[in-house]
PDB file of N, CA and C in Angstrom:
ATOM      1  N   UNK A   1       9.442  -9.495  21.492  1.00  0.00           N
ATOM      2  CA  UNK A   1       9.700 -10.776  20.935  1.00  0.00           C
ATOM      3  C   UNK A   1       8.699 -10.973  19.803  1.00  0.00           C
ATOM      4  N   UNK A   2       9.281 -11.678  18.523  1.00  0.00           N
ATOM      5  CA  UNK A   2       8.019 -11.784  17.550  1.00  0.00           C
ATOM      6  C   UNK A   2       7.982 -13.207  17.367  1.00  0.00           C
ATOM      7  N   UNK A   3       7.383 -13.658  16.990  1.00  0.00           N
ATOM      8  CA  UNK A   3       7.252 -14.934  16.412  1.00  0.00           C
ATOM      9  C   UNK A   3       6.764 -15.255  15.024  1.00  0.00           C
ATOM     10  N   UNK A   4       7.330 -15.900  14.176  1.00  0.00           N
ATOM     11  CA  UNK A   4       7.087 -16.144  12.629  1.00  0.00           C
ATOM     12  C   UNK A   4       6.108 -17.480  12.361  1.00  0.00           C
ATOM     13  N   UNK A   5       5.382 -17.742  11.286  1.00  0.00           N
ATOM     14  CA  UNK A   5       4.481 -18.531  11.021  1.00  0.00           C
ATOM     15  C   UNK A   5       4.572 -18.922   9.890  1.00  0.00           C
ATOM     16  N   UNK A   6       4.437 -20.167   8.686  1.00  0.00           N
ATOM     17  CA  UNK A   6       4.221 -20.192   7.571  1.00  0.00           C
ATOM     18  C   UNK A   6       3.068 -20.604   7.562  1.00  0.00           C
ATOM     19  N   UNK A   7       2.568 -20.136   6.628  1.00  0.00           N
ATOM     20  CA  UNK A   7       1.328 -20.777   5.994  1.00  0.00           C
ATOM     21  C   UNK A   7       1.353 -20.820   4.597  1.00  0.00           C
ATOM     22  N   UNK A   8       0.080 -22.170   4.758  1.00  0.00           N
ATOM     23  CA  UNK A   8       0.069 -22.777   3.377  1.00  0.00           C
ATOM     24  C   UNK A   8      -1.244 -22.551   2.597  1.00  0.00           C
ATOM     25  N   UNK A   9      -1.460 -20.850   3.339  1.00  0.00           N
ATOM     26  CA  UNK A   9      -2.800 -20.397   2.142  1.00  0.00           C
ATOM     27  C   UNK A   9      -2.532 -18.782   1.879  1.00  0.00           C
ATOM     28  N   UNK A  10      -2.839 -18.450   1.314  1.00  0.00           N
ATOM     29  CA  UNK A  10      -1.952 -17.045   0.621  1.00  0.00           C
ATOM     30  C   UNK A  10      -2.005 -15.788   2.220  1.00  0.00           C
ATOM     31  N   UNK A  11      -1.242 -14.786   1.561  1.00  0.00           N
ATOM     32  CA  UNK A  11      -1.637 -13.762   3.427  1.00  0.00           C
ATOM     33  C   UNK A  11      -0.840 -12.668   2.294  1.00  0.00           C
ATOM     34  N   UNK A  12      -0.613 -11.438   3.052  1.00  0.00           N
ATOM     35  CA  UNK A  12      -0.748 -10.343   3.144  1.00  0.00           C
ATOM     36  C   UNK A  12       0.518 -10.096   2.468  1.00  0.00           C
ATOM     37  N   UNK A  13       1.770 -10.731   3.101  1.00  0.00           N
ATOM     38  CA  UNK A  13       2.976 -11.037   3.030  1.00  0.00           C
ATOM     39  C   UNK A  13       3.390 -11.487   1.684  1.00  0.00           C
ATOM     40  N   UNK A  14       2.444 -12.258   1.011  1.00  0.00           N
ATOM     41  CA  UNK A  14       2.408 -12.684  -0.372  1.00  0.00           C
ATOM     42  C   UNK A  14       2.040 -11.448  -1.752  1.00  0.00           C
ATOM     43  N   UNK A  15       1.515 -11.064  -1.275  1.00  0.00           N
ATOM     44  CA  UNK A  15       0.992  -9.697  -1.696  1.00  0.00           C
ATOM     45  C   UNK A  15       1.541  -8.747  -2.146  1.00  0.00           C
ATOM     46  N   UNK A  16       2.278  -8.361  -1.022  1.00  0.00           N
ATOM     47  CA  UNK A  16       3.318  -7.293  -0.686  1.00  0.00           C
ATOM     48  C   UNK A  16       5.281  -7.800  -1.369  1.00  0.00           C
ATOM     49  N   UNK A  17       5.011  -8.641  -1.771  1.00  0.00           N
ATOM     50  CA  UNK A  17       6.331  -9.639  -1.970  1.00  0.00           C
ATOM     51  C   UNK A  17       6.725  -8.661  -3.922  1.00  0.00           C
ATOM     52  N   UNK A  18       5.558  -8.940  -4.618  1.00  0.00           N
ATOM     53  CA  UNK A  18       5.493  -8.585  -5.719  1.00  0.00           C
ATOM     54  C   UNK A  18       5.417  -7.013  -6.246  1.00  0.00           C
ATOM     55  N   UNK A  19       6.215  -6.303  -6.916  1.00  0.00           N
ATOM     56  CA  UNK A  19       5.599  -5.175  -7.543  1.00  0.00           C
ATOM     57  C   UNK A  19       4.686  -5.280  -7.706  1.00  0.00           C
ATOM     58  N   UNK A  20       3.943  -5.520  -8.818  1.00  0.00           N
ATOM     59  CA  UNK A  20       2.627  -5.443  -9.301  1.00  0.00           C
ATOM     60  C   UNK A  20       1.348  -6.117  -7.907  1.00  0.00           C
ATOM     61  N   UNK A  21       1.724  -6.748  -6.917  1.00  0.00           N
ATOM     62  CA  UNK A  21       0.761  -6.616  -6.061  1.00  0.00           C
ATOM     63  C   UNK A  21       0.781  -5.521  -4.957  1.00  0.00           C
ATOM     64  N   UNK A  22       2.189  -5.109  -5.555  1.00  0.00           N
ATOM     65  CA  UNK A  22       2.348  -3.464  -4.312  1.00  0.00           C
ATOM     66  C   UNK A  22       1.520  -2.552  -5.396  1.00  0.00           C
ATOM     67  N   UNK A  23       1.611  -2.771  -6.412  1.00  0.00           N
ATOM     68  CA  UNK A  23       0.845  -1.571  -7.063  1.00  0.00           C
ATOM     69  C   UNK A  23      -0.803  -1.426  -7.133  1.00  0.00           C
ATOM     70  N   UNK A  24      -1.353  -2.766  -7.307  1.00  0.00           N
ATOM     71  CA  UNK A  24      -2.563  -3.289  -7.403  1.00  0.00           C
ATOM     72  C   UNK A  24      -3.208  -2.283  -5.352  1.00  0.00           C
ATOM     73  N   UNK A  25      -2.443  -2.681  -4.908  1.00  0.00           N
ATOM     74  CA  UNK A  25      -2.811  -2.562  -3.476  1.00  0.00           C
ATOM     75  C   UNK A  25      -2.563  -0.871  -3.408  1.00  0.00           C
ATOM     76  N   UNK A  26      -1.918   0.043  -3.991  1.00  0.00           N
ATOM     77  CA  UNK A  26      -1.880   1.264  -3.838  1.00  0.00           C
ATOM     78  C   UNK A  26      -2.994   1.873  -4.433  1.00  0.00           C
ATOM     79  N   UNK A  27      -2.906   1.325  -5.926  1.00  0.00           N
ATOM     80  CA  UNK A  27      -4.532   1.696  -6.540  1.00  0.00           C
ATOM     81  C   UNK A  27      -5.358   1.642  -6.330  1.00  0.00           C
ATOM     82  N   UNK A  28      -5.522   0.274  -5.374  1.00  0.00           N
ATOM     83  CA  UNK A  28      -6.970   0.104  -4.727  1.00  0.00           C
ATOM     84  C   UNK A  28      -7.049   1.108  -3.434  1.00  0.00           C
ATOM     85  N   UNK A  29      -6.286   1.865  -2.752  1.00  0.00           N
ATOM     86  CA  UNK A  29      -6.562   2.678  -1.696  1.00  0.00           C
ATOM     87  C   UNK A  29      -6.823   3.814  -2.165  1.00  0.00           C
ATOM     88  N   UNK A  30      -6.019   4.120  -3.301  1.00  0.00           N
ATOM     89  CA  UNK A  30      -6.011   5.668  -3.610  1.00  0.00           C
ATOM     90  C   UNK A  30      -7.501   5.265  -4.135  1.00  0.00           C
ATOM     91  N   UNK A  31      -7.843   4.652  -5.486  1.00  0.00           N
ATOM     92  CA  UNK A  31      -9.116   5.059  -5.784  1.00  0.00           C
ATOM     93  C   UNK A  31     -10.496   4.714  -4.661  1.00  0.00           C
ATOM     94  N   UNK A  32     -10.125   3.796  -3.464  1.00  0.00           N
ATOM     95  CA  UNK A  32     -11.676   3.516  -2.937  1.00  0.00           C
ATOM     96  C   UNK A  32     -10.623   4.151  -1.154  1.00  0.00           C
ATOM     97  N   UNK A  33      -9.854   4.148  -0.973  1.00  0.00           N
ATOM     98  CA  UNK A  33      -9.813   4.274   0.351  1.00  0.00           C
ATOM     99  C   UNK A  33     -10.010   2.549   1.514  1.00  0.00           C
ATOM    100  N   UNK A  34      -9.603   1.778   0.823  1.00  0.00           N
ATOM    101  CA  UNK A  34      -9.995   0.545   1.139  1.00  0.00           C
ATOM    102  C   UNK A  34      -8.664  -0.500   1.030  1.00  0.00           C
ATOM    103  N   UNK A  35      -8.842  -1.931   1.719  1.00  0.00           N
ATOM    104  CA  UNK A  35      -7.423  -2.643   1.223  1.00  0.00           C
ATOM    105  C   UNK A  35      -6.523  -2.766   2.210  1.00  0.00           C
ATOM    106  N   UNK A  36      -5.724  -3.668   2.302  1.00  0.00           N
ATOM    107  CA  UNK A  36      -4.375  -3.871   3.128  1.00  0.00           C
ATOM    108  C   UNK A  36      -3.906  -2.111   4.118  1.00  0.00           C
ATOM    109  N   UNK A  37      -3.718  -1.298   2.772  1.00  0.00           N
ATOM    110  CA  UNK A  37      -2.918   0.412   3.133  1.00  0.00           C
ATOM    111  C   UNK A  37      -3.619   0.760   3.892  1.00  0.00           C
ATOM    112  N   UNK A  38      -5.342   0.551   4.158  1.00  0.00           N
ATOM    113  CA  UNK A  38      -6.787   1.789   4.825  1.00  0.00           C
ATOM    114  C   UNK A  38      -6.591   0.593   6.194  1.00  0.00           C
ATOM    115  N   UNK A  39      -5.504  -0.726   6.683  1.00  0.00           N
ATOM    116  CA  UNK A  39      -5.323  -0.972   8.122  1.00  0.00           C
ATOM    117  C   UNK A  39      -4.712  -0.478   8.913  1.00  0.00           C
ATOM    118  N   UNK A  40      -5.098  -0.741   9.882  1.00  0.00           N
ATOM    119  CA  UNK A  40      -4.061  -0.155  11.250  1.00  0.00           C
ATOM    120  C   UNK A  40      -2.790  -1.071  11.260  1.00  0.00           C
ATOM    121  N   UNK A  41      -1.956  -0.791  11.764  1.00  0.00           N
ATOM    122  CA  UNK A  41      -0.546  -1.663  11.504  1.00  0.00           C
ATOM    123  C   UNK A  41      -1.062  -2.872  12.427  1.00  0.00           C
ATOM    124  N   UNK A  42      -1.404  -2.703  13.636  1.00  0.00           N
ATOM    125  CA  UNK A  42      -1.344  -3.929  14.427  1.00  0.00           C
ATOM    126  C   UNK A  42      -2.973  -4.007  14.554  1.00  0.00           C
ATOM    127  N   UNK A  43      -3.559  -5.086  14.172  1.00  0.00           N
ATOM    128  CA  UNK A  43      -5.135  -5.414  14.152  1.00  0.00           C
ATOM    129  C   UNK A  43      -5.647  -6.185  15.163  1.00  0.00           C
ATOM    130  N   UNK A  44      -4.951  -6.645  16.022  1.00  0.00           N
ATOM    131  CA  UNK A  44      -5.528  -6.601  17.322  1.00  0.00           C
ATOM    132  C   UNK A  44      -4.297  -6.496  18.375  1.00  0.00           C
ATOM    133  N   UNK A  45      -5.091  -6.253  19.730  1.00  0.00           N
ATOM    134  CA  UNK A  45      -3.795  -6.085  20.727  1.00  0.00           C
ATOM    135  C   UNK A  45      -4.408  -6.406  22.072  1.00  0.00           C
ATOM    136  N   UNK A  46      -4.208  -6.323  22.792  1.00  0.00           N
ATOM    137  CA  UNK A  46      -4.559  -6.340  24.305  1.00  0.00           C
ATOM    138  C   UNK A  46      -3.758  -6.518  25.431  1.00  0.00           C
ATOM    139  N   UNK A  47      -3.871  -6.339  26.722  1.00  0.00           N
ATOM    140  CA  UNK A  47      -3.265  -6.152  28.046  1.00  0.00           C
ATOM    141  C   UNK A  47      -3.792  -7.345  28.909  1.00  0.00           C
ATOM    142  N   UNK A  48      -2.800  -8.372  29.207  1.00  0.00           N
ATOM    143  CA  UNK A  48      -3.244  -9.809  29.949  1.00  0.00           C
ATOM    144  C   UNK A  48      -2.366  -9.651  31.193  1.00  0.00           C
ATOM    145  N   UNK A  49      -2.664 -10.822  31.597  1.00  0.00           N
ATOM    146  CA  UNK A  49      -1.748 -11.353  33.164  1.00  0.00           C
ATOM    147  C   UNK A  49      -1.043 -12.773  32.614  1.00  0.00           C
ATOM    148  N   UNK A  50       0.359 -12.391  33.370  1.00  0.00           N
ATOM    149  CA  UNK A  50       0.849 -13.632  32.820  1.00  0.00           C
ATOM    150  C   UNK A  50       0.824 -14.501  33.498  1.00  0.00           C
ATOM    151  N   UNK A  51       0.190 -14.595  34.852  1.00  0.00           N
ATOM    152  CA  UNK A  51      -0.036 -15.215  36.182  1.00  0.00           C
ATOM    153  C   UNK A  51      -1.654 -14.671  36.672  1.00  0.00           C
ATOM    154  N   UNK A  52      -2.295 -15.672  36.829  1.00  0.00           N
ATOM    155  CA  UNK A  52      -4.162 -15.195  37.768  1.00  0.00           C
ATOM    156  C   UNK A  52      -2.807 -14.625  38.871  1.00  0.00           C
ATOM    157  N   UNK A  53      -2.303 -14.850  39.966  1.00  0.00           N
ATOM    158  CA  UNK A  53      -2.139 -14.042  40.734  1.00  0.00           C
ATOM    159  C   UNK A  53      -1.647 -12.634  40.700  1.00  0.00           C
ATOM    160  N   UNK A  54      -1.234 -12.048  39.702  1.00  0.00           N
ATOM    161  CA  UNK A  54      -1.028 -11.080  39.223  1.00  0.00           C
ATOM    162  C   UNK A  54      -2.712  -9.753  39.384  1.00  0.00           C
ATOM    163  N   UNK A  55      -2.234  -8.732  39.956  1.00  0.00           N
ATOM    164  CA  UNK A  55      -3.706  -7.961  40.160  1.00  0.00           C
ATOM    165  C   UNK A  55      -3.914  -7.210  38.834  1.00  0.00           C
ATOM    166  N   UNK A  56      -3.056  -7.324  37.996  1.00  0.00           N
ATOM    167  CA  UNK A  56      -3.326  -5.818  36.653  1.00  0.00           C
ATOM    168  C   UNK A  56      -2.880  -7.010  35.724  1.00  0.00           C
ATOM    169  N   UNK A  57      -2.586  -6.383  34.717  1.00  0.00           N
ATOM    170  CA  UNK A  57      -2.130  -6.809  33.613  1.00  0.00           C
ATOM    171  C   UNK A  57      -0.653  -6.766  33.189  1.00  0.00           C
ATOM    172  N   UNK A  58       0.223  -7.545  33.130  1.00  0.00           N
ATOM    173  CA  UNK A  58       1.734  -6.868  33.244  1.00  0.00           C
ATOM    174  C   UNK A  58       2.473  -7.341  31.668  1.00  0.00           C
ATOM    175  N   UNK A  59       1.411  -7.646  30.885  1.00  0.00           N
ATOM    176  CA  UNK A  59       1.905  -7.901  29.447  1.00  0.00           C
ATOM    177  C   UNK A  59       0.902  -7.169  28.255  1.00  0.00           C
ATOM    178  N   UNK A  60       1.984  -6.827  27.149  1.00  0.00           N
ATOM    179  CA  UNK A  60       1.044  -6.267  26.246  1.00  0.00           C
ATOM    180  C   UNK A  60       1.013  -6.855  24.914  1.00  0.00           C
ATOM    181  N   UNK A  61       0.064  -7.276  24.104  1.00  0.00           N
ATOM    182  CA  UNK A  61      -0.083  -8.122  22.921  1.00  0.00           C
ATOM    183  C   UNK A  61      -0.058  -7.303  22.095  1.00  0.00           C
ATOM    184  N   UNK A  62       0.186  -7.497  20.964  1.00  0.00           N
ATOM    185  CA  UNK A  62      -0.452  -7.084  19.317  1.00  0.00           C
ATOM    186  C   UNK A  62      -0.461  -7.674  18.180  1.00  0.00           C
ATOM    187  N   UNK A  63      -0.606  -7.835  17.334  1.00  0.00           N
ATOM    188  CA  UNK A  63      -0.905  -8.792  16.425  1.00  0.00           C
ATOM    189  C   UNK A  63      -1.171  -8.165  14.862  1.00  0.00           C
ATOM    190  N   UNK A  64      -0.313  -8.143  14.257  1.00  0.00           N
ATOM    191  CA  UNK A  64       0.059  -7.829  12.692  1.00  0.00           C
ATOM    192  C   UNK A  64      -0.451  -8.629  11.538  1.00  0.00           C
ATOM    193  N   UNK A  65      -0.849  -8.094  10.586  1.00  0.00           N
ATOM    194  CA  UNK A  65      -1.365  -8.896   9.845  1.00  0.00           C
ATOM    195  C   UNK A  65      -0.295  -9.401   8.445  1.00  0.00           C
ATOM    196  N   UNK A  66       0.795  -9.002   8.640  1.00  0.00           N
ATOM    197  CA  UNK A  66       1.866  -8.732   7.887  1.00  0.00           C
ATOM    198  C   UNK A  66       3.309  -8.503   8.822  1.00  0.00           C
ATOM    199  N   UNK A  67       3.847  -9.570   8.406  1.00  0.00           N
ATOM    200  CA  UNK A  67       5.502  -9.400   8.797  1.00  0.00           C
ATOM    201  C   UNK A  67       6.451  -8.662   8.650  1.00  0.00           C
ATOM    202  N   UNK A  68       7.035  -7.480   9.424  1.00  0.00           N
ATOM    203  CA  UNK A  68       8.120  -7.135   8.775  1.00  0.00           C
ATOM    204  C   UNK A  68       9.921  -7.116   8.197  1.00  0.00           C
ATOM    205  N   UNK A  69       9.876  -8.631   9.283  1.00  0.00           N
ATOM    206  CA  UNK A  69      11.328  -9.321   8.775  1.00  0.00           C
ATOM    207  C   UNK A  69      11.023 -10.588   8.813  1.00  0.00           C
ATOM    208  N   UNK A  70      12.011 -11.711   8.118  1.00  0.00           N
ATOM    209  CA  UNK A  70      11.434 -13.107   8.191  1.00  0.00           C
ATOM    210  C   UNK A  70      13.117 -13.570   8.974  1.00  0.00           C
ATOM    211  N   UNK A  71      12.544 -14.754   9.346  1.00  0.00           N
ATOM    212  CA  UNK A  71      13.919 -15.350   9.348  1.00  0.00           C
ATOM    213  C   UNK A  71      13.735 -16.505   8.731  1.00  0.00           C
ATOM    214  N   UNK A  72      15.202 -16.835   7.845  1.00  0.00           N
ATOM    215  CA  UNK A  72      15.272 -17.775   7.310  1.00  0.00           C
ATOM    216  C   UNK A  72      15.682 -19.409   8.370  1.00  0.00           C
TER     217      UNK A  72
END
């Protein structure tokens, strides 16, 4: 399941929207190794309980810093 967000201060998604900020963002990896491209796809994640009575963890998180479909 994903869930979508707007925001009303620039993100990643804004970035990536434009040629010239897809290009800006390729140049900056190739020449420093750095930038949006040098992340891991999902930047954080973890294993919870969706219930305290639960003994393990029976759900798994992750968290993107960038969307890859929107809905309108």
């Amino acid at each position: 399941m994903s869930y979508f967000y707007r925001s009303k201060v620039p993100t990643l998604n804004d970035v990536f929207l434009s040629l010239s900020g897809r290009i800006k963002i390729a140049l900056r990896y190739l020449m420093s190794r750095r930038g949006p491209l040098a992340m891991s796809v999902n930047q954080a994640g973890g294993f919870v309980r969706s219930h305290p009575s639960r003994s393990r963890p029976n759900l798994q998180l992750y968290f993107n810093p960038i969307s890859y479909t929107t809905q309108a």
